[in-house]
Protein backbone atom coordinates (compact mmCIF):
# COMPACT_ATOMS: atom_id res chain seq x y z
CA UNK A 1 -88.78 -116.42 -78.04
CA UNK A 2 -86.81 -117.16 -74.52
CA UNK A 3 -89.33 -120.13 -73.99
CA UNK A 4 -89.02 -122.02 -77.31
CA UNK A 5 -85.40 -121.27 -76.87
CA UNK A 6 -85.42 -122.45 -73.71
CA UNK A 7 -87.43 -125.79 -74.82
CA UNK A 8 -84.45 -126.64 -77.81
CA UNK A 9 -81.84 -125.69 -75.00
CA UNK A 10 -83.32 -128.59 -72.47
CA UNK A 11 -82.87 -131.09 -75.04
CA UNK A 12 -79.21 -130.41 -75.66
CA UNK A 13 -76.86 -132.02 -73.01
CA UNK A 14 -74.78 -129.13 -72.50
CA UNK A 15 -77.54 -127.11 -70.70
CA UNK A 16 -75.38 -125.80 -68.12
CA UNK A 17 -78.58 -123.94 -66.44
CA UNK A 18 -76.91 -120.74 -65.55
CA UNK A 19 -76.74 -117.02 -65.59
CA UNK A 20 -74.26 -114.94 -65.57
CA UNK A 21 -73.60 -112.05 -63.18
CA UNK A 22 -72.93 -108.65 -64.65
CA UNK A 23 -72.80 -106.44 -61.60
CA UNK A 24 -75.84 -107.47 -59.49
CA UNK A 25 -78.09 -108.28 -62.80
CA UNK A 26 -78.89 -111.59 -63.54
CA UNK A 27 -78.92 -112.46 -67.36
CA UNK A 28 -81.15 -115.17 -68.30
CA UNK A 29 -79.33 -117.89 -70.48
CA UNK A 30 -82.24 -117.86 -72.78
CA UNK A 31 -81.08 -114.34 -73.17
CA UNK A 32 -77.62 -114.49 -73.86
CA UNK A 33 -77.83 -117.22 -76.63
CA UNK A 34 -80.75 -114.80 -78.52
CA UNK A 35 -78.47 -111.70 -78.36
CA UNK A 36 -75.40 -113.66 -79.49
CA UNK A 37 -77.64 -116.04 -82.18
CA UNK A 38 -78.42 -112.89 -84.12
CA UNK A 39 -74.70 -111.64 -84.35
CA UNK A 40 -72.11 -112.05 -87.14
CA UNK A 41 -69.59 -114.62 -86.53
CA UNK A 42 -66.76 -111.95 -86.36
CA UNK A 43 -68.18 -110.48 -83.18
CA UNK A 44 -69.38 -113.30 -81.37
CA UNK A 45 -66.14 -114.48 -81.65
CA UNK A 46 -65.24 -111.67 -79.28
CA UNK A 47 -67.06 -112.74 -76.59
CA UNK A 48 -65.61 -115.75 -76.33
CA UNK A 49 -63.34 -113.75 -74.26
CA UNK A 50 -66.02 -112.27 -71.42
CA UNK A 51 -66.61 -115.57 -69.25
CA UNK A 52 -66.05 -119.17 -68.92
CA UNK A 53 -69.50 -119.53 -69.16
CA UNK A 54 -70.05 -117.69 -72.56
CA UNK A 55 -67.13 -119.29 -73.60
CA UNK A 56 -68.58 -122.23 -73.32
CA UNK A 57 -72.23 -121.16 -74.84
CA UNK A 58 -70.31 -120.17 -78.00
CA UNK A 59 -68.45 -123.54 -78.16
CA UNK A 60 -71.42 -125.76 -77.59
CA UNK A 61 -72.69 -127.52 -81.02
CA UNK A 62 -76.23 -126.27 -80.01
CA UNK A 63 -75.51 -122.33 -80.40
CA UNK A 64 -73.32 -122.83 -83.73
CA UNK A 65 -76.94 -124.73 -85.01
CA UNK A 66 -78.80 -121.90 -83.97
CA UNK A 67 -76.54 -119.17 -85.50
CA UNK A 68 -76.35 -121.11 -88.36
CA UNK A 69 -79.73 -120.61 -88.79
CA UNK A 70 -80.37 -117.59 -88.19
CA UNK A 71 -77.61 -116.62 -90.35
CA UNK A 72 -79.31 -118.18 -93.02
CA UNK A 73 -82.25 -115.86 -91.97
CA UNK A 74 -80.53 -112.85 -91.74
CA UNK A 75 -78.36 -113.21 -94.57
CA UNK A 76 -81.35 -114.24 -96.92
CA UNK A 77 -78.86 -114.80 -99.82
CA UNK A 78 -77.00 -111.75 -99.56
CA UNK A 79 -73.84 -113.56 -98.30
CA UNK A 80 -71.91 -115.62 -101.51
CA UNK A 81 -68.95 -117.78 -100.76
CA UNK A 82 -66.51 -117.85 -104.12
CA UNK A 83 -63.76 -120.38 -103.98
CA UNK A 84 -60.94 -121.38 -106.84
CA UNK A 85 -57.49 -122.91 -106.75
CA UNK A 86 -54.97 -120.05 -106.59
CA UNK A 87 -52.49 -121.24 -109.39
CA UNK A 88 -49.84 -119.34 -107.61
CA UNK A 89 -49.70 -121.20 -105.08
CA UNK A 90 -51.01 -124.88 -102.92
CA UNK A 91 -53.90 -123.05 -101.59
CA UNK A 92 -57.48 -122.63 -102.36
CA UNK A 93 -58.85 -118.71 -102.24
CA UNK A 94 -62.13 -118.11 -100.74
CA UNK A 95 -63.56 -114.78 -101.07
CA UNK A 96 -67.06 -113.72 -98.87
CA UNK A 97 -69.08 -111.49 -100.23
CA UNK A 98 -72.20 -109.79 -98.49
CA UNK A 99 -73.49 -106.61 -100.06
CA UNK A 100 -72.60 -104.55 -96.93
CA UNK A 101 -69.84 -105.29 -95.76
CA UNK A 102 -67.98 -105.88 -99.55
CA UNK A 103 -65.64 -109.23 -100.09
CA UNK A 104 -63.37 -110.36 -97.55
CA UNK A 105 -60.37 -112.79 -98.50
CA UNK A 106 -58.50 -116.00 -96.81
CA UNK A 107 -56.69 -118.90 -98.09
CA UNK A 108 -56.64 -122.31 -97.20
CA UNK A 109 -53.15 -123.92 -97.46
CA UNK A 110 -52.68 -127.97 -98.53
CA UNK A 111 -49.93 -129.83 -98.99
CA UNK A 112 -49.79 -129.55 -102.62
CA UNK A 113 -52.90 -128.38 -105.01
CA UNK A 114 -51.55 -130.94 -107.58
CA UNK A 115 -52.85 -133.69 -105.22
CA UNK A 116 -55.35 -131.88 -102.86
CA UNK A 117 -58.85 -133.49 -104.01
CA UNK A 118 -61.47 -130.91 -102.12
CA UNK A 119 -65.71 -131.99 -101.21
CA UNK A 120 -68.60 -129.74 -101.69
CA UNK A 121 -68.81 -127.18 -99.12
CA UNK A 122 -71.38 -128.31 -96.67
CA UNK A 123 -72.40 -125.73 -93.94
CA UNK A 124 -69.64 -124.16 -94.43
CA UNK A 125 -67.48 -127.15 -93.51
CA UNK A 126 -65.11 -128.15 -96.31
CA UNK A 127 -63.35 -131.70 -96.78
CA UNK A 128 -59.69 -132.36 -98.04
CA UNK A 129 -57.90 -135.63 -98.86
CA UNK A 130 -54.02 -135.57 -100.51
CA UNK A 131 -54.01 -137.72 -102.82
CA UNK A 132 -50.61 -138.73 -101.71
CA UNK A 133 -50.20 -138.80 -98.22
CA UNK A 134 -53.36 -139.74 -97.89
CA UNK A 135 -53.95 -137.06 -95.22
CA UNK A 136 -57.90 -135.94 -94.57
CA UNK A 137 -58.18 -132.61 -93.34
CA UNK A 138 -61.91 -130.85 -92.17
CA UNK A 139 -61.94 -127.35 -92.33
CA UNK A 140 -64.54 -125.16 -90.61
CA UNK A 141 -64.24 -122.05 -93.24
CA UNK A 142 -66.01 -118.90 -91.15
CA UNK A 143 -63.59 -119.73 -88.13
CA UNK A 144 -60.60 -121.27 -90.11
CA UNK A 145 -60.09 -123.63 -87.37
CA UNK A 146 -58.84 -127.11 -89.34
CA UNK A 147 -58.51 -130.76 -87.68
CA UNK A 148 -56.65 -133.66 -89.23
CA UNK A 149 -58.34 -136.99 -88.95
CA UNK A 150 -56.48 -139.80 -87.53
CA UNK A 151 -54.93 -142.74 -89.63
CA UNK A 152 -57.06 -145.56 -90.48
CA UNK A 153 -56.45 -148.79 -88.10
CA UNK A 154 -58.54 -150.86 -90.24
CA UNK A 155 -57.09 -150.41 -93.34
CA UNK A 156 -53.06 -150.13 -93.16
CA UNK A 157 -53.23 -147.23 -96.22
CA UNK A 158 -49.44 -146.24 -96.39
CA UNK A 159 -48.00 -142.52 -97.71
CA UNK A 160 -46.31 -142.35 -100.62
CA UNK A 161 -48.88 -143.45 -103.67
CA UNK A 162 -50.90 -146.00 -101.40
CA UNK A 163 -48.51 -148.67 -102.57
CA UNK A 164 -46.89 -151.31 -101.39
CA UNK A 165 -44.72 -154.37 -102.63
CA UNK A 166 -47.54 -156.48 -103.11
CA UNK A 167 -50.82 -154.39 -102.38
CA UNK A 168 -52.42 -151.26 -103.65
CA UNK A 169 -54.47 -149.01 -101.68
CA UNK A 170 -56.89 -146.26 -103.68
CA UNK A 171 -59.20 -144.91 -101.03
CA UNK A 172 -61.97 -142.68 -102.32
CA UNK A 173 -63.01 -140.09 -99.28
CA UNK A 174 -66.56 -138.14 -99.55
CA UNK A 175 -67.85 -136.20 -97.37
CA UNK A 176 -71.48 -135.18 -96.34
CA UNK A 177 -74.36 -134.28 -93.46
CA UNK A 178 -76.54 -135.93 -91.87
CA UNK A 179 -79.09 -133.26 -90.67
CA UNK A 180 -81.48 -135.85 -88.90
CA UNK A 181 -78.15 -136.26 -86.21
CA UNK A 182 -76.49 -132.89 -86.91
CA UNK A 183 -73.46 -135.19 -87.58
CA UNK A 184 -70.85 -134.69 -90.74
CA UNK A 185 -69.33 -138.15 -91.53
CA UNK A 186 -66.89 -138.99 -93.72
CA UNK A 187 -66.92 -141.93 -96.05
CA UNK A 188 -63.89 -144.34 -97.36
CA UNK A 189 -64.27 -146.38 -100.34
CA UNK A 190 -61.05 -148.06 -100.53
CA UNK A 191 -60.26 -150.14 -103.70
CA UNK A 192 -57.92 -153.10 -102.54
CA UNK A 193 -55.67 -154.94 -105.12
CA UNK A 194 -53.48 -157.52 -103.65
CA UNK A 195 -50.76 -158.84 -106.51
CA UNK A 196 -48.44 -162.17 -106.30
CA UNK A 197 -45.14 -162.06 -106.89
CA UNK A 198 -43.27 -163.66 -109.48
CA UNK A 199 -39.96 -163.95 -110.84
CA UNK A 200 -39.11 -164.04 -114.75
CA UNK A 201 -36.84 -167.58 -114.61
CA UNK A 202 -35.14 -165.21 -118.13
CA UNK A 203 -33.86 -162.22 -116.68
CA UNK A 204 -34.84 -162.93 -112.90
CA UNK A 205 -37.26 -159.93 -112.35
CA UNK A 206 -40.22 -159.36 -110.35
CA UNK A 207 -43.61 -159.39 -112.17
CA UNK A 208 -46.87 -158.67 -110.74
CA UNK A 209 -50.13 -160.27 -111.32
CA UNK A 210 -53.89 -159.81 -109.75
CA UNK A 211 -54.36 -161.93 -107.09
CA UNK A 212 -57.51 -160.59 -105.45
CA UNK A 213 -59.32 -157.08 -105.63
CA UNK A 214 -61.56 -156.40 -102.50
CA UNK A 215 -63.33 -152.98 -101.43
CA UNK A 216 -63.54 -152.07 -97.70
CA UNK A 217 -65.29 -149.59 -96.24
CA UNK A 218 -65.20 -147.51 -93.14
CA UNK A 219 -66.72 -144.45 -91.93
CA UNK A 220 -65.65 -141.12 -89.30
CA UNK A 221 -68.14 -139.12 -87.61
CA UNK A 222 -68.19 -135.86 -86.49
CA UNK A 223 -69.94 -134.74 -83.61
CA UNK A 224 -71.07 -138.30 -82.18
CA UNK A 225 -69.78 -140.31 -79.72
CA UNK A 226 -70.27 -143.48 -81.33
CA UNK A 227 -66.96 -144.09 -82.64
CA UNK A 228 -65.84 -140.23 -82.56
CA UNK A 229 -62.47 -139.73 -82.94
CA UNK A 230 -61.57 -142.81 -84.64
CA UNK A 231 -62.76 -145.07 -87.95
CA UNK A 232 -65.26 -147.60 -88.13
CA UNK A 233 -65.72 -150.23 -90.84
CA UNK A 234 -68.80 -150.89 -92.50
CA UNK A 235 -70.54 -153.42 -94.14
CA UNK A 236 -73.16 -150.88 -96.12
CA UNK A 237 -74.22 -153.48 -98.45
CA UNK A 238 -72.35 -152.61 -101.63
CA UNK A 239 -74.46 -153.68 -104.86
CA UNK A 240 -71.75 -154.84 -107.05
CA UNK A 241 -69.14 -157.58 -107.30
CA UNK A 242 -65.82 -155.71 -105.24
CA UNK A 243 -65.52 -153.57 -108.93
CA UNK A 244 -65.40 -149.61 -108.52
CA UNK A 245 -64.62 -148.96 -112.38
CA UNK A 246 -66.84 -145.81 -113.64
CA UNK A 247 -67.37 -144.80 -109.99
CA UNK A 248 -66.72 -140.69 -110.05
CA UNK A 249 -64.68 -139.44 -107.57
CA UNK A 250 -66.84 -136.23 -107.71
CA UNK A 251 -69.84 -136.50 -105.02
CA UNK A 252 -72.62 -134.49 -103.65
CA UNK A 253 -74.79 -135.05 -100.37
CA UNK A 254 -78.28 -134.20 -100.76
CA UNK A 255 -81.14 -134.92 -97.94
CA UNK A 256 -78.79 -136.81 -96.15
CA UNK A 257 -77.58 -139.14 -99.01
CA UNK A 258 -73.91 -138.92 -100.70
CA UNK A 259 -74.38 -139.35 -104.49
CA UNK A 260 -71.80 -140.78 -107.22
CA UNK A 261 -72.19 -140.88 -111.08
CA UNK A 262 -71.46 -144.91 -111.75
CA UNK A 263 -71.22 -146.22 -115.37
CA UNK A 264 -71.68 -150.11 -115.76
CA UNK A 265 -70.65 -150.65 -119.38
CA UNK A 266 -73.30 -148.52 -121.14
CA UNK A 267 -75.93 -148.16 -117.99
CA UNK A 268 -75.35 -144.83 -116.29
CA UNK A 269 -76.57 -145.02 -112.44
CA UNK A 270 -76.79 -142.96 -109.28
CA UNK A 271 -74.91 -144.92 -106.76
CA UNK A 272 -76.61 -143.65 -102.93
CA UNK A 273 -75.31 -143.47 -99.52
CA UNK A 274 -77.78 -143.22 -96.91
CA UNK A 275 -75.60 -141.33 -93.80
CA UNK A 276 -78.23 -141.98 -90.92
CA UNK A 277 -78.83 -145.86 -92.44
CA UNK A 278 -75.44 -146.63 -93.88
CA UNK A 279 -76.67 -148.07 -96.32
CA UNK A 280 -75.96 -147.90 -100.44
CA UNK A 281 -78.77 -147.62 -102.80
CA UNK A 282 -79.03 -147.87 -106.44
CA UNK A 283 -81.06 -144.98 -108.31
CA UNK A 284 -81.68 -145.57 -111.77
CA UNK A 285 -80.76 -142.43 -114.37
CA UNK A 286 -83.30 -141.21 -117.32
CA UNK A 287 -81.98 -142.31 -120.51
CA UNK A 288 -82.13 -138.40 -121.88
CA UNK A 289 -79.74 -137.77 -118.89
CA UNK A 290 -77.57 -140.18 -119.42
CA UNK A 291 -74.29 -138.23 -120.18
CA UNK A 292 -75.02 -135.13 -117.73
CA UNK A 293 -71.79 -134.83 -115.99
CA UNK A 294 -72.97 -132.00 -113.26
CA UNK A 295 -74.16 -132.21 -110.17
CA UNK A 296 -75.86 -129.74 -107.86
CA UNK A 297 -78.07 -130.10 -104.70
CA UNK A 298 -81.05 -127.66 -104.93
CA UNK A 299 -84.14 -127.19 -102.21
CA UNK A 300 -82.91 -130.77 -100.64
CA UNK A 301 -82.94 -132.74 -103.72
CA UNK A 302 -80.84 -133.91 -106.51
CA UNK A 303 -80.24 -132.15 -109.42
CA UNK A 304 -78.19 -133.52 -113.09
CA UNK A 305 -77.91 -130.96 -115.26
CA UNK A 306 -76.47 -131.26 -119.07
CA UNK A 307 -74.64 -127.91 -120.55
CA UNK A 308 -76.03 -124.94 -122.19
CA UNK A 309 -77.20 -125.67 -125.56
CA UNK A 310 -77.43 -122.88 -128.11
CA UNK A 311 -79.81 -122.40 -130.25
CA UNK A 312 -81.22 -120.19 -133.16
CA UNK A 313 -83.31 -118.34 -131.31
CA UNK A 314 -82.77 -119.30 -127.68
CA UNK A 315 -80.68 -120.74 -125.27
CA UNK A 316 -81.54 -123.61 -122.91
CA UNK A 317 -80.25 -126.27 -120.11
CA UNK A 318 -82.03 -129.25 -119.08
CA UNK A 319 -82.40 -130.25 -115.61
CA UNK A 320 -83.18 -133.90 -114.19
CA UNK A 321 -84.22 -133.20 -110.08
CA UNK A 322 -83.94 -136.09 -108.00
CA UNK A 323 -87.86 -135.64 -106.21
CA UNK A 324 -88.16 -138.69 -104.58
CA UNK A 325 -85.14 -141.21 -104.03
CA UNK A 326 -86.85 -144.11 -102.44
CA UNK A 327 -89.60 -144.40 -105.42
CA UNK A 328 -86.92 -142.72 -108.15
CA UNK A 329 -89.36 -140.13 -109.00
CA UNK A 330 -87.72 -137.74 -111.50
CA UNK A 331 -88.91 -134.45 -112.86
CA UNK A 332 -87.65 -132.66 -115.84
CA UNK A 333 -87.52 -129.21 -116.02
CA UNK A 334 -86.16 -126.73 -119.11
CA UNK A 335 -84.63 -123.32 -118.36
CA UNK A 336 -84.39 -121.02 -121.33
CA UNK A 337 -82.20 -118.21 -122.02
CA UNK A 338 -82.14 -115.34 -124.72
CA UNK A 339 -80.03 -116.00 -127.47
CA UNK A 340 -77.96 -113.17 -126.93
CA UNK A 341 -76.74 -114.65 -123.68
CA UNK A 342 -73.18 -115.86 -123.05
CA UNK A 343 -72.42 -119.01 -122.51
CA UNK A 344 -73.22 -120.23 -119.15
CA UNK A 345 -71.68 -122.91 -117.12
CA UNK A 346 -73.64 -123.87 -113.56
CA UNK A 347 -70.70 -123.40 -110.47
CA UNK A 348 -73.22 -123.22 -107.58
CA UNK A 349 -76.70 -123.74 -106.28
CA UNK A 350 -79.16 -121.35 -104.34
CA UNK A 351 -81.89 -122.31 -101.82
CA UNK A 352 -84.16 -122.61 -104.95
CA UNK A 353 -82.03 -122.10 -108.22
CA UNK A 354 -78.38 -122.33 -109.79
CA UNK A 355 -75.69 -119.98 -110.09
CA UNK A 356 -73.82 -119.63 -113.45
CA UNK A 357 -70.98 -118.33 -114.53
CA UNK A 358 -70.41 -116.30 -117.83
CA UNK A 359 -66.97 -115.38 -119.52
CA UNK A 360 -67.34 -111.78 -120.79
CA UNK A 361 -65.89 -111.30 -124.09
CA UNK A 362 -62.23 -112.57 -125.42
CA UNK A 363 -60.42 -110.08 -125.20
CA UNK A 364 -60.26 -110.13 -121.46
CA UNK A 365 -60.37 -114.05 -120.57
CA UNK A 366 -60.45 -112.84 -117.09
CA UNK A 367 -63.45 -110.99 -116.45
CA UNK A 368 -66.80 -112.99 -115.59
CA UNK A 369 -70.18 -112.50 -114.92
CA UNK A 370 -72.05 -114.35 -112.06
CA UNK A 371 -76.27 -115.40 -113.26
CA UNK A 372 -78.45 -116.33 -110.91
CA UNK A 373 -81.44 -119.15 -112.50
CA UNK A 374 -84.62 -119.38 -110.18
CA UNK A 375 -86.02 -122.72 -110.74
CA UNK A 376 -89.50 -122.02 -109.59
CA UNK A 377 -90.14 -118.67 -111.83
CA UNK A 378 -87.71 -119.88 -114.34
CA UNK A 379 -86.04 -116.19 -114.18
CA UNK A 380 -82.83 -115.12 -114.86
CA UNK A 381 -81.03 -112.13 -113.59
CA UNK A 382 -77.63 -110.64 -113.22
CA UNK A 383 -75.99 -111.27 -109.49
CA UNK A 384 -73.45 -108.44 -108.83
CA UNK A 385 -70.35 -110.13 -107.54
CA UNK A 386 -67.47 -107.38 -107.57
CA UNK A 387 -64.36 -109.58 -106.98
CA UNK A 388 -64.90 -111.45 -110.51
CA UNK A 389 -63.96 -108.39 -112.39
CA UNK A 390 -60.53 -108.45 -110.32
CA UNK A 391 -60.01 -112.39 -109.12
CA UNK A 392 -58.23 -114.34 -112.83
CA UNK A 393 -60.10 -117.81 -112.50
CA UNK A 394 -59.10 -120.89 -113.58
CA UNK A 395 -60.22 -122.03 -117.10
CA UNK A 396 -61.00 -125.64 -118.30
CA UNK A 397 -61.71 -126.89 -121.61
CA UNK A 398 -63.46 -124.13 -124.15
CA UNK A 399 -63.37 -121.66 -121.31
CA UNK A 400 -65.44 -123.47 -118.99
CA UNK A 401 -64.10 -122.51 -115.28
CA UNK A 402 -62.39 -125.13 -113.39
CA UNK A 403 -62.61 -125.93 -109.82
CA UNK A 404 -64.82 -122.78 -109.55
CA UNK A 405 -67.56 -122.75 -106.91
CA UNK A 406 -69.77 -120.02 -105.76
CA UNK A 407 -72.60 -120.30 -103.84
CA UNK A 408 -74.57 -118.96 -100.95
CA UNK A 409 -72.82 -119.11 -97.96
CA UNK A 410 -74.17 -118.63 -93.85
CA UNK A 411 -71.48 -118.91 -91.54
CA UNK A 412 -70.85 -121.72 -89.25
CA UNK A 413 -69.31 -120.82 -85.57
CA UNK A 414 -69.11 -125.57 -85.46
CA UNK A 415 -66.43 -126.43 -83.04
CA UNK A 416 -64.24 -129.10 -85.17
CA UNK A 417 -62.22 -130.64 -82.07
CA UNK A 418 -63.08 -133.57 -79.97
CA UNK A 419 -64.04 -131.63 -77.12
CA UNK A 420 -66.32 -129.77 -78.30
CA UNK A 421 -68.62 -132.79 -78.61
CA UNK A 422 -67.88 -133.59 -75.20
CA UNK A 423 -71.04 -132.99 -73.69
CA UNK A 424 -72.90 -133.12 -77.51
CA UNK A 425 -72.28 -136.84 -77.48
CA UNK A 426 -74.92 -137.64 -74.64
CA UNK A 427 -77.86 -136.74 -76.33
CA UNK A 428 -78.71 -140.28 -76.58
C-alpha cells in the first residue's frame, strides 16, 4: 500500500518528501497520508493542528482525492446527504445521515432563498448563484468552508435585476466536474439583449425596442492554474442562432458533460457541455421521452426519467439512460412497483439506482418514506432514513416534494481557496 501510495504521491506537485519527527521516530509520509486517508473528516480535521507539515498534507488537493475515495469505500452507501429549503428561513438544511453515528444537522445561509438558484451536489461541493445580485458562491459542504467568485470582467453583469438603461443581462450559471483534471468549473451562459431608445413624440416617454440579442460565454475553474481565480470567455461553439428560449435552467454533469433539457418548437434535445473540451454538443431525445422533465446521473451516465404511472395491477417508471453520448446510444429500461405502493417521486441517485421519496398517508402531510430502486436487479426496498419522520419538507404540486434532494453522500476534506491550488496548479 505505502508504494502505490507513494507512486500517486510523486505525480502530485506538492510532494514535499518529508517525515515528520515524533520523538526520535521517523514517520514515513506514505504512512501518515494512509492513517489519515482512512479517517472521518471530523477527526482529520484535528490534526490539522499537530504540524506544519500535516497541515499541509491535509490541505493538499491530492489527500482530499484520496479520502474522498476511500470514503466512498468505507462508507459503501451507508452515509445519505438530505437537503431542502428551510421555509423558515434563507437557508438550505442539510442533514447527514450514516447508520452509526445517527443524522447530524447544518445550514447553509444565502442571501435570500426567494432568489438563491442552487446546482447538483457534486462531491460534495455545492454551487449557488442569487438571482439578484448575481453573486456565485461554492460551498465545500463536509468542511463548510464557502468562497465567493469574483465579478465577471468580461461581461459588465450589474446587481440589481441584471438591468440596465439600455441592456439586459440574464446569466445562466451551472456547475460541474471534470474528473479527467480533478477540476470543478463553472459555466456562464449569459443571454444579452441590447434595446434602443426612443422617445414617444405624444407624451415624450422612453420606449424600448430589440436592437440586438447576443449570448456570451465564459468559464471559472477550480483547482487549475489556467485562468484560476478569474473568468475566461469562451467560444464553445454554440449550435444555435444567439436564441436560449426552452433552455432549462436545471442541469446535471454526468461523465464530465453538463446537460440541459432544450425545446426547439416541438423537438425536445439534450444540449451537452464537454468540461475537458469546452465544447457544446447536441444529443438527440427518444420521441417516448420527450416530455420527461427529471434528470439524474446514475453509474456515470445520463438518466431521463418520466413519473410514476399507476396502474391496475402495478406500478411503473420508465427510464431513458444516456449509454453512449458520442454515438447517442440510448437504452430503455422499466422499473415496476406493486400496486399497493405509494406514490413515488425520484429525489436522488445511488452508485447504481434512484432514490424515491414517498408521502405516507394524508393525514400527516409531513411524514415520508425514503425507497431505494436498484437498476441492475430491478429491486426495491425500504431505506431507513430517521430524520424524515421529524424534518416537514417542502411540497410541490400534488404532493410532489420540492427542492428535495437526498442522495449518497462521501465527504470531501477539497480546499476551496486559491492557495490551496498553489502547488496543485503545476502538474502540467
Amino acid at each position: 500500500m505505502g508504494s502505490s501510495i507513494s507512486q500517486m504521491r510523486s505525480s502530485s506537485s506538492s510532494s514535499s518528501r518529508e517525515s515528520v519527527t515524533n520523538n526520535r521516530q521517523q514517520i514515513p509520509e506514505d504512512v501518515i497520508l494512509d492513517i489519515l486517508s482512512r479517517l472521518p473528516a471530523k477527526s482529520v480535521v484535528r490534526f490539522r493542528r499537530v504540524s506544519r507539515t500535516w497541515c499541509s498534507f491535509i490541505h493538499d488537493p491530492f489527500f482530499a482525492s484520496l479520502h474522498h475515495a476511500r470514503s466512498i469505500t468505507r462508507d459503501k452507501g451507508n452515509a445519505l446527504l438530505l437537503s431542502y429549503p428551510d421555509p423558515s428561513s434563507s437557508s438550505t438544511s442539510f442533514s447527514f445521515f450514516e447508520r452509526k453515528q445517527g443524522f447530524r444537522n447544518l445550514q447553509i445561509s444565502h442571501a435570500d432563498q426567494q432568489y438563491a438558484c442552487l446546482s447538483e451536489i457534486i462531491r460534495g461541493i455545492l454551487c449557488i448563484h442569487d438571482r439578484r445580485s448575481h453573486r456565485v458562491d461554492i460551498c465545500n459542504i463536509t468542511t463548510q468552508e464557502t468562497i465567493t467568485l469574483p465579478r465577471s470582467t468580461n461581461i459588465p453583469i450589474r446587481p440589481g435585476a441584471g438591468v440596465d438603461f439600455d441592456i439586459v443581462y440574464e446569466p445562466r450559471y451551472s456547475f460541474g466536474f471534470n474528473s479527467s483534471t480533478g477540476d470543478y468549473k463553472v459555466l456562464n451562459i449569459c443571454s444579452i439583449t441590447g434595446y434602443k431608445l426612443q422617445v414617444n413624440p405624444i407624451n415624450g416617454l422612453f420606449t424600448r425596442e430589440v436592437s440586438r440579442k447576443t449570448v456570451e460565454f465564459e468559464i471559472f475553474t477550480i483547482g487549475c492554474d489556467r485562468g484560476a481565480g478569474s473568468w475566461r470567455k469562451i467560444d464553445p461553439g454554440y449550435p444555435y442562432d444567439q436564441e436560449l428560449y426552452g433552455l432549462t435552467s436545471v442541469s446535471v454533469c454526468a461523465d464530465g458533460v453538463i446537460h440541459w433539457r432544450h425545446r426547439l418548437l416541438d423537438q425536445e434535445i439534450l444540449l451537452a457541455f464537454d468540461l475537458q473540451q469546452e465544447k457544446f454538443q447536441i444529443i438527440q431525445v427518444p420521441k417516448e421521452a420527450s416530455g420527461f422533465q427529471l434528470m439524474k446521473q446514475v453509474k456515470g451516465c445520463l438518466v431521463l426519467m418520466g413519473h410514476v404511472t399507476r396502474g391496475y395491477n402495478r406500478n411503473k417508471i420508465d427510464l431513458w439512460i444516456l449509454e453512449d453520448r458520442r454515438d447517442q446510444v440510448w437504452m430503455k429500461e422499466t422499473v415496476l412497483f406493486p400496486s399497493y405502493s405509494p406514490c413515488l417521486w425520484p429525489v436522488g441517485s445511488f452508485k447504481t439506482g434512484l432514490i424515491l421519496l414517498a408521502q405516507h398517508g394524508c393525514a400527516n402531510p409531513a411524514a415520508w418514506a425514503a425507497y431505494y430502486c436498484d437498476l441492475e436487479t430491478k429491486n426495491i426496498c425500504m431505506i431507513h432514513v430517521p430524520e424524515l419522520k421529524s424534518v416537514k419538507l417542502p411540497c410541490g404540486e400534488v404532493g410532489k416534494p420540492s427542492g428535495v434532494v437526498l442522495t449518497v453522500h462521501a465527504e470531501n476534506l477539497l480546499s476551496l481557496t486559491s492557495n490551496a491550488y498553489e502547488h496543485a496548479g503545476k502538474k502540467g
